[in-house]
PDB file of N, CA and C in Angstrom:
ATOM      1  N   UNK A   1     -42.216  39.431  32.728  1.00  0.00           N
ATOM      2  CA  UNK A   1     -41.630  38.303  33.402  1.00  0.00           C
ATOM      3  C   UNK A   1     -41.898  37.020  32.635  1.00  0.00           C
ATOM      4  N   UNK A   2     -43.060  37.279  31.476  1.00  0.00           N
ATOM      5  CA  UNK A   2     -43.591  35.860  31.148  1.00  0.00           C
ATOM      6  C   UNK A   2     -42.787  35.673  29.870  1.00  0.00           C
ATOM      7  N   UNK A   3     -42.163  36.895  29.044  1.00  0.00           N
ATOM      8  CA  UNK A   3     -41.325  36.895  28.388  1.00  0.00           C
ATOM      9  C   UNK A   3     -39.910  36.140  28.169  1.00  0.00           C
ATOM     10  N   UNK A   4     -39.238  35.449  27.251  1.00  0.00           N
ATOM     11  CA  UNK A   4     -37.855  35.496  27.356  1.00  0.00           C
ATOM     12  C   UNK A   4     -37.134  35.564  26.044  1.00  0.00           C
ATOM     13  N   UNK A   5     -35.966  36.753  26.484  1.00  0.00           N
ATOM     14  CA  UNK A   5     -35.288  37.662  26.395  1.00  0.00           C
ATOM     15  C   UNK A   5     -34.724  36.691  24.938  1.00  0.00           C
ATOM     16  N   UNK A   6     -34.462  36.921  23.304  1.00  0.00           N
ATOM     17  CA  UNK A   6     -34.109  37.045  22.433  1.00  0.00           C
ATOM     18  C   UNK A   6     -32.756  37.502  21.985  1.00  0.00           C
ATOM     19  N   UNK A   7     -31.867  36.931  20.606  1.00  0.00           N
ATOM     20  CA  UNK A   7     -31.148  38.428  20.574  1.00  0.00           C
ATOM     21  C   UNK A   7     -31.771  39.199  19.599  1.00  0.00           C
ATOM     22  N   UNK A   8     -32.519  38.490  18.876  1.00  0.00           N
ATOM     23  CA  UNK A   8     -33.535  39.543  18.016  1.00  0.00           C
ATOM     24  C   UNK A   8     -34.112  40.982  18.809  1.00  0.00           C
ATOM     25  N   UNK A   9     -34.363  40.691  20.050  1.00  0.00           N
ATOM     26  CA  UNK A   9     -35.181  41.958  20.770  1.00  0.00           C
ATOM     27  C   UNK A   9     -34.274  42.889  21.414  1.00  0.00           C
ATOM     28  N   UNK A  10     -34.680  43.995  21.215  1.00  0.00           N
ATOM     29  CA  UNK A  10     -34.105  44.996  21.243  1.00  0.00           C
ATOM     30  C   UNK A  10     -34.326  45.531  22.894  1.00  0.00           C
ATOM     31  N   UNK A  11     -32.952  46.202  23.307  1.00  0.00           N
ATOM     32  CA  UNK A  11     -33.040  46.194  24.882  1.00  0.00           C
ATOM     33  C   UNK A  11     -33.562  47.585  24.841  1.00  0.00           C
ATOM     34  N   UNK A  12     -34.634  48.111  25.415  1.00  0.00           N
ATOM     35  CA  UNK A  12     -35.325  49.558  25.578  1.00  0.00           C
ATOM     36  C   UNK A  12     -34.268  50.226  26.606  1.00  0.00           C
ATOM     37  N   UNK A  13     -33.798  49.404  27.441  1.00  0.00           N
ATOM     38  CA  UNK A  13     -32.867  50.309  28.884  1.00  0.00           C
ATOM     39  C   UNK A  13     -31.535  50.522  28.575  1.00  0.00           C
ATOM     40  N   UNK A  14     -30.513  51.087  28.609  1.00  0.00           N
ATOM     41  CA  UNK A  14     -29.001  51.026  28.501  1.00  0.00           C
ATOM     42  C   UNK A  14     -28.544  51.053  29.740  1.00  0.00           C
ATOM     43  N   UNK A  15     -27.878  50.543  30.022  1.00  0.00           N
ATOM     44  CA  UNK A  15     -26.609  50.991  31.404  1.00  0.00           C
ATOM     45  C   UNK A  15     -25.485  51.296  30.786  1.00  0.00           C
ATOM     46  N   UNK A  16     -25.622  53.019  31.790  1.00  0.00           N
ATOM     47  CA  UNK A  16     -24.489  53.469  31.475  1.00  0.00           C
ATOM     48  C   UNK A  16     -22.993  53.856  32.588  1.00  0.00           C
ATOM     49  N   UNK A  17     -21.907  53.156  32.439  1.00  0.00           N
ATOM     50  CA  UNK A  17     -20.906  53.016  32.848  1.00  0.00           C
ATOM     51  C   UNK A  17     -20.183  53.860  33.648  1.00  0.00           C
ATOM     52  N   UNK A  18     -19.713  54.415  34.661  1.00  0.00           N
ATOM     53  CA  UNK A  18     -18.978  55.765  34.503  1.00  0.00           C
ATOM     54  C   UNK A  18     -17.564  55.074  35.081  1.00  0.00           C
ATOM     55  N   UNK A  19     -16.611  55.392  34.589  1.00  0.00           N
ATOM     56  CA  UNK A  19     -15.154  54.751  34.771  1.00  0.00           C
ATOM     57  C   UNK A  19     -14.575  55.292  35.836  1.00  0.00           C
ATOM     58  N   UNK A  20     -15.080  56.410  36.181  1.00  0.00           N
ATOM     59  CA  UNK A  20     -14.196  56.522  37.584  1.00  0.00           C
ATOM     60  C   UNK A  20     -15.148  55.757  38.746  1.00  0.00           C
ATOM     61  N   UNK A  21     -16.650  55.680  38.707  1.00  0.00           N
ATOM     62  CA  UNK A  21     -16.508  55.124  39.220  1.00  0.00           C
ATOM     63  C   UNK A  21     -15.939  53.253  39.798  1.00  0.00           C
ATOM     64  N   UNK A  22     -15.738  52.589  38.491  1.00  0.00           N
ATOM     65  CA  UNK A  22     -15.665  51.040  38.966  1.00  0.00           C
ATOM     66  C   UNK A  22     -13.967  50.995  39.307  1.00  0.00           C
ATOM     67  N   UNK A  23     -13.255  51.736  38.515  1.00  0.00           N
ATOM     68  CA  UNK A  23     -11.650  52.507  38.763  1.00  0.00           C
ATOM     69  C   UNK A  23     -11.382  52.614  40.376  1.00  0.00           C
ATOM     70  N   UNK A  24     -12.400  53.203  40.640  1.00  0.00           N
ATOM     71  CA  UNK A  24     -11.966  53.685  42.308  1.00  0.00           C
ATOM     72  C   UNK A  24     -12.478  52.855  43.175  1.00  0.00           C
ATOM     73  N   UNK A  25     -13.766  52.144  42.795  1.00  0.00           N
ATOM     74  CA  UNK A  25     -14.100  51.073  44.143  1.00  0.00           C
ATOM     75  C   UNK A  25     -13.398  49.690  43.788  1.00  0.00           C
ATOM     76  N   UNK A  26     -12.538  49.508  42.586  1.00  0.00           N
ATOM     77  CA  UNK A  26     -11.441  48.154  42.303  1.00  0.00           C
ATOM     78  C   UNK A  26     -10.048  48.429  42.936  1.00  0.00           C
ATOM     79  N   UNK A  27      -9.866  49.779  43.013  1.00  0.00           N
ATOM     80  CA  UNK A  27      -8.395  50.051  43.561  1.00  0.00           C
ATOM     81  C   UNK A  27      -8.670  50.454  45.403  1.00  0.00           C
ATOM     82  N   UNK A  28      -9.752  50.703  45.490  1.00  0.00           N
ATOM     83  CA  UNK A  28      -9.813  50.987  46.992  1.00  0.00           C
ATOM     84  C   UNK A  28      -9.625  49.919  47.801  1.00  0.00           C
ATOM     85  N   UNK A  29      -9.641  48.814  47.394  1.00  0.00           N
ATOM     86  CA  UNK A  29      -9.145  47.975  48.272  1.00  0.00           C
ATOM     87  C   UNK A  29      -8.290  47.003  48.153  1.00  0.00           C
ATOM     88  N   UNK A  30      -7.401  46.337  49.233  1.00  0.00           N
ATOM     89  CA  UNK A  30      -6.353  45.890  48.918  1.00  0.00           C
ATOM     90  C   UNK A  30      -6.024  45.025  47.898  1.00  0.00           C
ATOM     91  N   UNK A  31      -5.202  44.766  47.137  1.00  0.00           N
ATOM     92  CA  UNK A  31      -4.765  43.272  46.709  1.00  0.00           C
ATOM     93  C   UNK A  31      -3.949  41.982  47.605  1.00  0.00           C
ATOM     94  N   UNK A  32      -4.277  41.359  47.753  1.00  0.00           N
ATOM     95  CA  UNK A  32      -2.975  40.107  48.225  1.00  0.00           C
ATOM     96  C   UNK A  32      -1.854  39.558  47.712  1.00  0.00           C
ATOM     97  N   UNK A  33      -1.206  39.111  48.033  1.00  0.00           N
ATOM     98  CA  UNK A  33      -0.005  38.885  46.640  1.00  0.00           C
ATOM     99  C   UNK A  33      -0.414  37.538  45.768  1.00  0.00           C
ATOM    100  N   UNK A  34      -0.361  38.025  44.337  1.00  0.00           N
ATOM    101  CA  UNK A  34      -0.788  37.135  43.650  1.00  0.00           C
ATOM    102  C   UNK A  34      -1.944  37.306  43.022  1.00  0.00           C
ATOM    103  N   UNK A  35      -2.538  38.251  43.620  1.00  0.00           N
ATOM    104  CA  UNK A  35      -3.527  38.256  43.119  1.00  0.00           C
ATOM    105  C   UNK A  35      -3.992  39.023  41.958  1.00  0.00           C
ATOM    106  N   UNK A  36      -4.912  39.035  41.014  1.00  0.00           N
ATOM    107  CA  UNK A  36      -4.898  39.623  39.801  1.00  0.00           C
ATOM    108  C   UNK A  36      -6.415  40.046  39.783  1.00  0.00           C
ATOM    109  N   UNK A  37      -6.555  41.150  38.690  1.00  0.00           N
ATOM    110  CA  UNK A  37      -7.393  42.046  38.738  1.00  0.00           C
ATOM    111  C   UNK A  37      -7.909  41.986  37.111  1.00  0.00           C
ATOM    112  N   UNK A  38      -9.297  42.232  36.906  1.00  0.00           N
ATOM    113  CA  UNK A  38      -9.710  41.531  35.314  1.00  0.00           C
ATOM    114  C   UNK A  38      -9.538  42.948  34.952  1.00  0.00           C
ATOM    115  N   UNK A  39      -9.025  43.537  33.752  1.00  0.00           N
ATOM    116  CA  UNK A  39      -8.854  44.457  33.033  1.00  0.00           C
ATOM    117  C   UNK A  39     -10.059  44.900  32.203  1.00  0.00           C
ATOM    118  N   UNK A  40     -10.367  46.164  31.456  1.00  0.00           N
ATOM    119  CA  UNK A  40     -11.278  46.622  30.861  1.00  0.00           C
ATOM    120  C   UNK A  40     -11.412  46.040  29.893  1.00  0.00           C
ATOM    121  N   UNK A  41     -10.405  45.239  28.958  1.00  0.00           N
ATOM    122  CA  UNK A  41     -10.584  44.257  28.368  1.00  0.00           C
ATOM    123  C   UNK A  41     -10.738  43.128  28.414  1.00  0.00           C
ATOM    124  N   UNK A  42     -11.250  42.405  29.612  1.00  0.00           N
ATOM    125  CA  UNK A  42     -11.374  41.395  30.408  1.00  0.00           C
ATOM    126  C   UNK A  42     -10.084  40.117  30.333  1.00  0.00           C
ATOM    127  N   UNK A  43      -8.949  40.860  30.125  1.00  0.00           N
ATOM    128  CA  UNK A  43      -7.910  39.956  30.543  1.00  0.00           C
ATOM    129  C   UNK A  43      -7.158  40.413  31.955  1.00  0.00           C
ATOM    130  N   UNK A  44      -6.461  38.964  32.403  1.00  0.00           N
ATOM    131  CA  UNK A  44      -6.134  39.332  34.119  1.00  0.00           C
ATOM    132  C   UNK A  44      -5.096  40.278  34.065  1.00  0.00           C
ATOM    133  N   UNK A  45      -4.728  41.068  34.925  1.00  0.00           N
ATOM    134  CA  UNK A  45      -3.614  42.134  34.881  1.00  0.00           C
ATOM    135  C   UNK A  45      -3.190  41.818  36.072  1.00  0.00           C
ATOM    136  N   UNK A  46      -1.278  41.664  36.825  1.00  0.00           N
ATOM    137  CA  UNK A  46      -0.995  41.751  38.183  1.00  0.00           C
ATOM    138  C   UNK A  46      -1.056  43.333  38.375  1.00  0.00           C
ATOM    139  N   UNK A  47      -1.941  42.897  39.710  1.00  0.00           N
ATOM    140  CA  UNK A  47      -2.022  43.893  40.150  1.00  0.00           C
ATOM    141  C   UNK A  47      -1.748  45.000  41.515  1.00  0.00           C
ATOM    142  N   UNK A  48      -1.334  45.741  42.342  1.00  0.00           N
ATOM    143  CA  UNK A  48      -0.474  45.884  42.813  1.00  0.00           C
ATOM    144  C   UNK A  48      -0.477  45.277  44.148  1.00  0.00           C
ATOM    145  N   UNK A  49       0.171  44.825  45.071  1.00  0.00           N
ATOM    146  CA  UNK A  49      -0.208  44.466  46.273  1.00  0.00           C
ATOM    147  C   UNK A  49       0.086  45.286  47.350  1.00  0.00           C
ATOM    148  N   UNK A  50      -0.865  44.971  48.718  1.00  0.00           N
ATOM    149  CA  UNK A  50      -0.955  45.539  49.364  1.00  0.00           C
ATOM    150  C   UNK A  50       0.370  45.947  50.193  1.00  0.00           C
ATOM    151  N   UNK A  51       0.471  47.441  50.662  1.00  0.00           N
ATOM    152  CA  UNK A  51       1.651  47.298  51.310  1.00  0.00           C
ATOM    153  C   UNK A  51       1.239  47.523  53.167  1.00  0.00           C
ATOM    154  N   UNK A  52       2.365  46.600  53.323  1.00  0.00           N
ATOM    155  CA  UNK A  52       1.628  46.917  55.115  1.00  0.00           C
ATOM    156  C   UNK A  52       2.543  46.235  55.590  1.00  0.00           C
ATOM    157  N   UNK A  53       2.798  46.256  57.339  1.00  0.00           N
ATOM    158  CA  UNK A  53       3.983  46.245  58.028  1.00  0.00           C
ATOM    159  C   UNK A  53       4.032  44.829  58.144  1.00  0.00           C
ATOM    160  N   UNK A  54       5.738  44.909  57.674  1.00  0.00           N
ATOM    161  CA  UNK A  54       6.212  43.096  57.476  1.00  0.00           C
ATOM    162  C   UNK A  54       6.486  43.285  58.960  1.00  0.00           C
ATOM    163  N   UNK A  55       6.387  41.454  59.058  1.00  0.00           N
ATOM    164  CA  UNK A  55       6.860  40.951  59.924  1.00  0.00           C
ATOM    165  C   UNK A  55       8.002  40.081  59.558  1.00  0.00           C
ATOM    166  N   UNK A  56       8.910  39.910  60.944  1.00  0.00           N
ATOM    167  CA  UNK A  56       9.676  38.878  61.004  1.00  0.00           C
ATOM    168  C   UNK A  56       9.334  37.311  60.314  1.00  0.00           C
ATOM    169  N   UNK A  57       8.903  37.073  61.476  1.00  0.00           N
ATOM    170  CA  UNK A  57       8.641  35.505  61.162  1.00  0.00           C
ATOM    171  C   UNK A  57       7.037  35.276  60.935  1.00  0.00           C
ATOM    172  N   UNK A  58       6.664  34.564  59.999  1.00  0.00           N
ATOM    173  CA  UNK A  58       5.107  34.358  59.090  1.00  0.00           C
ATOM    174  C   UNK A  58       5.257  33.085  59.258  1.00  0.00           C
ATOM    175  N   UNK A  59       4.055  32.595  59.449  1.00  0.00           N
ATOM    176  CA  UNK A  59       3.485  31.327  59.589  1.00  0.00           C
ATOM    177  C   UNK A  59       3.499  30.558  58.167  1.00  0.00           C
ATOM    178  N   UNK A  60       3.965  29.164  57.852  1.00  0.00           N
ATOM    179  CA  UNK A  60       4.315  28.097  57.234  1.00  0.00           C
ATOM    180  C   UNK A  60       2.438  28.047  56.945  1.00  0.00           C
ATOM    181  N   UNK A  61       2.301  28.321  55.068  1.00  0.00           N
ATOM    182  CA  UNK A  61       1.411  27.867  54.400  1.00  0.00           C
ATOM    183  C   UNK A  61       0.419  26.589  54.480  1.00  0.00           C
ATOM    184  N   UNK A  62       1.372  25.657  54.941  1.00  0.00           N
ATOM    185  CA  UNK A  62       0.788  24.150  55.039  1.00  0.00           C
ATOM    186  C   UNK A  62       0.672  23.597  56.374  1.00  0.00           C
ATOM    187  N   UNK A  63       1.242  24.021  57.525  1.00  0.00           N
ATOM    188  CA  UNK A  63       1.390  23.333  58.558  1.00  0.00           C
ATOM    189  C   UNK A  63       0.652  24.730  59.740  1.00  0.00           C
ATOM    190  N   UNK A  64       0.658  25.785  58.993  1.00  0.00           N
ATOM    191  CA  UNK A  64       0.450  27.200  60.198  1.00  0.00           C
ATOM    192  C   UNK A  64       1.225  27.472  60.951  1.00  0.00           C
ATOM    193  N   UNK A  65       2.403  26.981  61.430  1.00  0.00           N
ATOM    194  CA  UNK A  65       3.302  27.080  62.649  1.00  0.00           C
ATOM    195  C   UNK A  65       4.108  28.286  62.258  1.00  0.00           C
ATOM    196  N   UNK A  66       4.427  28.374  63.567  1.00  0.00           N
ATOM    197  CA  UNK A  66       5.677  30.168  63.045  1.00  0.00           C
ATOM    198  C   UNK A  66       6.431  29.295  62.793  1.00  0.00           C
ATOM    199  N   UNK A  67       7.480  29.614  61.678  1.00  0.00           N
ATOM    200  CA  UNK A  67       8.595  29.304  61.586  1.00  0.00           C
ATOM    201  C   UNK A  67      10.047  30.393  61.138  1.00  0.00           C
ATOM    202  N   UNK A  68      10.939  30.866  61.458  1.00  0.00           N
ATOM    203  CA  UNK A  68      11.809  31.928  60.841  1.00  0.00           C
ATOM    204  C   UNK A  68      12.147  31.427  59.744  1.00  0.00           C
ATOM    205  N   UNK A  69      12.459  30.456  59.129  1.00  0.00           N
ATOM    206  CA  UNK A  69      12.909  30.072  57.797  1.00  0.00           C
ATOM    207  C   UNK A  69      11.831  29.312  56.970  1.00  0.00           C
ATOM    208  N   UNK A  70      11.674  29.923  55.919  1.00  0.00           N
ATOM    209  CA  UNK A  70      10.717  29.265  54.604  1.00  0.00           C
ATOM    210  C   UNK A  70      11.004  29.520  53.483  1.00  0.00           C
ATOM    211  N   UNK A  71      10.793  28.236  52.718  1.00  0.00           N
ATOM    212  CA  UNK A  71      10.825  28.286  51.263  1.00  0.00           C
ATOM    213  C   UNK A  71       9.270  28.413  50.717  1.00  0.00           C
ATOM    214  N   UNK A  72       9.802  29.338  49.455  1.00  0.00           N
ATOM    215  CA  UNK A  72       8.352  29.558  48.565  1.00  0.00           C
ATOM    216  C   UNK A  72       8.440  28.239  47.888  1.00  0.00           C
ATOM    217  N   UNK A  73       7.103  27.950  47.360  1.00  0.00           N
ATOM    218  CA  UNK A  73       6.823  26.738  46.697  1.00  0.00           C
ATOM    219  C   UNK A  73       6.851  27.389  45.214  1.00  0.00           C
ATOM    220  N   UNK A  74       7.365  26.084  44.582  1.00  0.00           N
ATOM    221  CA  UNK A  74       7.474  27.169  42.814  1.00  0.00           C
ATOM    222  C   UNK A  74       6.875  26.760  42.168  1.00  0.00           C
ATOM    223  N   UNK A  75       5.252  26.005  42.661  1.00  0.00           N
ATOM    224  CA  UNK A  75       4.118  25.434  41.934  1.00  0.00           C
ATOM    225  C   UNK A  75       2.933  26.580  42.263  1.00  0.00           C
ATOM    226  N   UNK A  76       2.779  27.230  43.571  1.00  0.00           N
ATOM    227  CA  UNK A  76       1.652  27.828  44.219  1.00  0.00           C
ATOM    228  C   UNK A  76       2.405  29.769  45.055  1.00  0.00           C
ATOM    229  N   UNK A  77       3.552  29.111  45.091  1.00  0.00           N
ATOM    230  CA  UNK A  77       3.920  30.493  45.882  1.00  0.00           C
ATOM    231  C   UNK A  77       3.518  30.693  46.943  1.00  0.00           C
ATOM    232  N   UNK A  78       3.598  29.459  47.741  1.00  0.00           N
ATOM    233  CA  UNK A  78       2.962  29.318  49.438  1.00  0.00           C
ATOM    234  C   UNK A  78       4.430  29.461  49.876  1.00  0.00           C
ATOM    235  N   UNK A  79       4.058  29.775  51.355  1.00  0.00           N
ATOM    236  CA  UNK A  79       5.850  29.761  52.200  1.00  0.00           C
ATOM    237  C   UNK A  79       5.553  28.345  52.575  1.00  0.00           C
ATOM    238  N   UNK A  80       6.161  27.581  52.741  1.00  0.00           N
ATOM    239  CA  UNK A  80       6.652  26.661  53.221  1.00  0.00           C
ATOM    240  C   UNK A  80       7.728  26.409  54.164  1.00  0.00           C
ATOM    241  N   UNK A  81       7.617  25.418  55.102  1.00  0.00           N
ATOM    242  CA  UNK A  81       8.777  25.518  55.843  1.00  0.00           C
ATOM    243  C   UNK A  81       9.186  24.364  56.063  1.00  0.00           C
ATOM    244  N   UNK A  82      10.651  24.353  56.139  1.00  0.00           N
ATOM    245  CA  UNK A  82      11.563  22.740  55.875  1.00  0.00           C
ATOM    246  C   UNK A  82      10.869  21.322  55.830  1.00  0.00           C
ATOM    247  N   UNK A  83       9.774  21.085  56.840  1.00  0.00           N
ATOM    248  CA  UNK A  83       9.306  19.867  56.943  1.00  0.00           C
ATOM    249  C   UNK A  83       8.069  20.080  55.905  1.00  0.00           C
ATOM    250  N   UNK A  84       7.605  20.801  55.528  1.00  0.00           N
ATOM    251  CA  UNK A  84       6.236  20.714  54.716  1.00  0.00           C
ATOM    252  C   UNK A  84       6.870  20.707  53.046  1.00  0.00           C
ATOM    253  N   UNK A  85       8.232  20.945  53.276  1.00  0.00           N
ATOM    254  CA  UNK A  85       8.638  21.306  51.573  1.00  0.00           C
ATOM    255  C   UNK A  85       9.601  19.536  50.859  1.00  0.00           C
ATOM    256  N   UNK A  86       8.837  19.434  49.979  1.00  0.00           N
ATOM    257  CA  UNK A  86       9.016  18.313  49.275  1.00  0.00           C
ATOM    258  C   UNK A  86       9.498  18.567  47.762  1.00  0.00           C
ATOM    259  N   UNK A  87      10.692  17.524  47.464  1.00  0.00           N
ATOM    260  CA  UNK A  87      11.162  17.557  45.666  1.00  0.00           C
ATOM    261  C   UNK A  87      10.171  16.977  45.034  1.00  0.00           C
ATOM    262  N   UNK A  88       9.285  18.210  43.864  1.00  0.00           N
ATOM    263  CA  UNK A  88       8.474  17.541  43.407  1.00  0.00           C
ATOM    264  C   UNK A  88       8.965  16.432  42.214  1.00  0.00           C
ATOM    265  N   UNK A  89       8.471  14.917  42.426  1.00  0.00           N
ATOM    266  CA  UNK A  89       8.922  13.872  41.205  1.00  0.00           C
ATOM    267  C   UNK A  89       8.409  14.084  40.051  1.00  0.00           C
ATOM    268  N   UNK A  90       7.482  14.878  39.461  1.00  0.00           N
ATOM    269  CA  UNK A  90       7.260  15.067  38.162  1.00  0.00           C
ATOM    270  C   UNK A  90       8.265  16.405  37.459  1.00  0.00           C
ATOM    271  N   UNK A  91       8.844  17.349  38.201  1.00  0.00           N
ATOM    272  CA  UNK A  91       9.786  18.537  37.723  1.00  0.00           C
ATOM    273  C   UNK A  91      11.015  18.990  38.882  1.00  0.00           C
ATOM    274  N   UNK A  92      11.134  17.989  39.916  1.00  0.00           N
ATOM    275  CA  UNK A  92      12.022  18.212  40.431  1.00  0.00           C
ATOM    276  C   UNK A  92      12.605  19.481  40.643  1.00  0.00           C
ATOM    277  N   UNK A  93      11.773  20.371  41.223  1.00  0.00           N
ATOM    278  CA  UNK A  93      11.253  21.689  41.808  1.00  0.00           C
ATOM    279  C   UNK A  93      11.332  21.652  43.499  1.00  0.00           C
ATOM    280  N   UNK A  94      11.882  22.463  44.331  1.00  0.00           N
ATOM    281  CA  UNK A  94      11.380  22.567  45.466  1.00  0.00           C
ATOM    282  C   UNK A  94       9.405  23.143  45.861  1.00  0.00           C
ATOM    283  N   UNK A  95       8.709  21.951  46.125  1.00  0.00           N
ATOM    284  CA  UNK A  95       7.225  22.097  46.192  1.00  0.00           C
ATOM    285  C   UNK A  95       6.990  22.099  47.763  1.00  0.00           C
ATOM    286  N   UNK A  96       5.557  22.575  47.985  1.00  0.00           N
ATOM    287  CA  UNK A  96       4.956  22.216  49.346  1.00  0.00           C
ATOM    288  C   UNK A  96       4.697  21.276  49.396  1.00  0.00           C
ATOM    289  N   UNK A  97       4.109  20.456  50.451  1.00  0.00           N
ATOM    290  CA  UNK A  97       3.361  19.287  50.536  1.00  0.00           C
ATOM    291  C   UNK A  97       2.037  18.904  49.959  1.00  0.00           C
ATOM    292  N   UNK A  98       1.440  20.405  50.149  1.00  0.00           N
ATOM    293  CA  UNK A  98       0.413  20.671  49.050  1.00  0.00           C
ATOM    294  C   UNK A  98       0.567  20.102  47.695  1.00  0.00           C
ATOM    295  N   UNK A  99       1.256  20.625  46.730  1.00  0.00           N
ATOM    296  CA  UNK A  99       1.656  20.198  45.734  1.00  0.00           C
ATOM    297  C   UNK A  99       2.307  19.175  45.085  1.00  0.00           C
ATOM    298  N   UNK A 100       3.521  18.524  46.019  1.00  0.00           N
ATOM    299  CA  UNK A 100       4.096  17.674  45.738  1.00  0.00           C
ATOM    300  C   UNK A 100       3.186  16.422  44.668  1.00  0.00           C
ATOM    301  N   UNK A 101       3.636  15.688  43.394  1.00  0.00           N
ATOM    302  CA  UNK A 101       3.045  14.623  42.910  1.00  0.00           C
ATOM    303  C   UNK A 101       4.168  13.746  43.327  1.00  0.00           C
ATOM    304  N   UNK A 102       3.441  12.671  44.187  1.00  0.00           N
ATOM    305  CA  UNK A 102       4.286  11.460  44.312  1.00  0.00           C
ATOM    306  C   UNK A 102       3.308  10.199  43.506  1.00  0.00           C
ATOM    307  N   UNK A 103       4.455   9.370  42.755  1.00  0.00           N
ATOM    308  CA  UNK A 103       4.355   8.341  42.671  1.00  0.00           C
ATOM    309  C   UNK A 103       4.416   7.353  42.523  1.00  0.00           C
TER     310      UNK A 103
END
C-alpha cells in the first residue's frame, strides 16, 4: 500500500478476460434509442434498441404533457411538441426549446 505503482514495475497478477462473459451481461440489457455501446476497440458503436410495446401518444420531451403530434428535434432527437419546438437562428433547423440558440 506504501508503494506506488511505476511503468517500470512489472504487474505479478494478470486479469484474464473471458468474452462471453462481458458480451452477454452488455447485451442483456436494454438499449434506449440513441444510445451507444463502447466497442472492443473502444470506439462507440449504435447499438440496438430496445423493442417494446409502442404507444399512441408519448409525452413532449420538454414540457412532459401528452401530446398526439410531435416533432423530433434535429439537434438532440427529443419529441417535441408544437409549442416547445422553435427555428433554430444559428441553422435554421426545426429545434426544441431546449436547444434553440437565440440571439
Amino acid at each position: 500500500m506504501g508503494k506506488i505503482w511505476t511503468a517500470e514495475d512489472k504487474c505479478t497478477t494478470q486479469r484474464v478476460c473471458v468474452p462471453e462473459q462481458e458480451s452477454s451481461s452488455s447485451s442483456s440489457q436494454p438499449l434506449l434509442r440513441g444510445q451507444r455501446l463502447i466497442g472492443q476497440d473502444g470506439k462507440l458503436t449504435k447499438g440496438m434498441c430496445a423493442q417494446g410495446p409502442s404507444t399512441g401518444v408519448t409525452s413532449c420531451g420538454v414540457c412532459l404533457k401528452s401530446q398526439a403530434t410531435q416533432t423530433t428535434c434535429s439537434q438532440c432527437e427529443r419529441a417535441a411538441c408544437s409549442s416547445c419546438t422553435r427555428q433554430c437562428s444559428c441553422c435554421s433547423s426545426s429545434c426544441c426549446s431546449v436547444c434553440t440558440t437565440i440571439e
